[in-house]
Protein backbone atom coordinates (compact mmCIF):
# COMPACT_ATOMS: atom_id res chain seq x y z
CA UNK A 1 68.04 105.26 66.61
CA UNK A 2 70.58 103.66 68.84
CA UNK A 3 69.31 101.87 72.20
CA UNK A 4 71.38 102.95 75.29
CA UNK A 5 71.36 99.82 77.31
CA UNK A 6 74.01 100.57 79.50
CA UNK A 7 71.96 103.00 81.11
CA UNK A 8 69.19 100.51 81.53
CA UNK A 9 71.69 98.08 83.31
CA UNK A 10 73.06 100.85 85.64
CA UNK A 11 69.91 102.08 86.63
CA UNK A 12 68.80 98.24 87.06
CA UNK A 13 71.96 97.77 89.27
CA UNK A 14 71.47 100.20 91.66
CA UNK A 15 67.75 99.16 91.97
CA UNK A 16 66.53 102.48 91.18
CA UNK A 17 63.42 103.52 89.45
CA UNK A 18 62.78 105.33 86.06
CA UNK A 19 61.06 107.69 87.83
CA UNK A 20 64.23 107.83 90.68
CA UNK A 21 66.76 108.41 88.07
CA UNK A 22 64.86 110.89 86.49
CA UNK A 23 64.21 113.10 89.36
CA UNK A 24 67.81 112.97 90.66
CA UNK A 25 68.87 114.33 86.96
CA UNK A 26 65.72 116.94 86.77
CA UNK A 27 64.19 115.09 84.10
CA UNK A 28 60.43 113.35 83.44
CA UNK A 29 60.08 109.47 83.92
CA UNK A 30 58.71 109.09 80.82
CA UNK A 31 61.63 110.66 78.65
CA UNK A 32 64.18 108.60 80.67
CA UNK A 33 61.83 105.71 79.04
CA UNK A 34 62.34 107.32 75.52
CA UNK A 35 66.12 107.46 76.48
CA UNK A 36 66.49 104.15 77.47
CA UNK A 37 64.82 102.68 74.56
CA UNK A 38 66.34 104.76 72.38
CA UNK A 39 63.01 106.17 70.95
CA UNK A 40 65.25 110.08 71.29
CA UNK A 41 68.45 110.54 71.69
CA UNK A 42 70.00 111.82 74.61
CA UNK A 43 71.07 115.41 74.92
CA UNK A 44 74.89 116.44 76.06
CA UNK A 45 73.58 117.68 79.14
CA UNK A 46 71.54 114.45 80.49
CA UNK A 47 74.70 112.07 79.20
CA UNK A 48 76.91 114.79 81.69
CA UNK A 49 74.08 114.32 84.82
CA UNK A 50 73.94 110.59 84.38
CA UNK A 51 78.01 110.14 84.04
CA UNK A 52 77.75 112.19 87.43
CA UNK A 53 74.82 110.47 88.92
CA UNK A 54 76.45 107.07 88.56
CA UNK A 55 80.22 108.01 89.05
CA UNK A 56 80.92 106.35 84.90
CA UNK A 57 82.41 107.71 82.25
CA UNK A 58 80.90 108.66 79.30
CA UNK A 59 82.29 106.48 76.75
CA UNK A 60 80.95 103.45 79.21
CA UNK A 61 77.42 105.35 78.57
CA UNK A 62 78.04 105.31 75.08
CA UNK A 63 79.72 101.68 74.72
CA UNK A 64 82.98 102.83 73.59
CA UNK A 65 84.92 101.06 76.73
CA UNK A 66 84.22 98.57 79.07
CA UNK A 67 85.98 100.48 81.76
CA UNK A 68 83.04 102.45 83.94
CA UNK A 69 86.01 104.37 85.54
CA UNK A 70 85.30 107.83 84.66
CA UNK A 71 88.27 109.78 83.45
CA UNK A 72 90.89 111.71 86.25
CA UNK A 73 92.24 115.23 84.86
């Protein structure tokens, strides 16, 4: 299973906690941990809250751009 380490490093560069991210996006501590280290993959609806949460897009999440702009419709 993939590791998301980009959310790792945002969550690391706003000095926030596992536990912090995971009650701003309604979810446990310890399956942010799985998320993070890639031990389950992240559902559609937790890549949409953390894209809103830290103002990214999702292909930053996902490592298909380097660009953390999220898109403008």
């Amino acid at each position: 299973m993939e590791k998301y380490e980009r959310i790792r490093a945002l969550r690391e560069d706003a000095d926030l906690t596992q536990e912090k991210v995971g009650a701003a996006i309604n979810i446990p501590q310890r399956t942010y941990a799985y998320y993070e280290s890639g031990q389950r993959m992240i559902p559609p609806y937790v890549l949409c809250a953390l894209t809103d949460f830290y103002g990214v897009s999702l292909d930053y999440i996902l490592g298909r751009t380097n660009n953390k702009a999220p898109y403008r419709t």
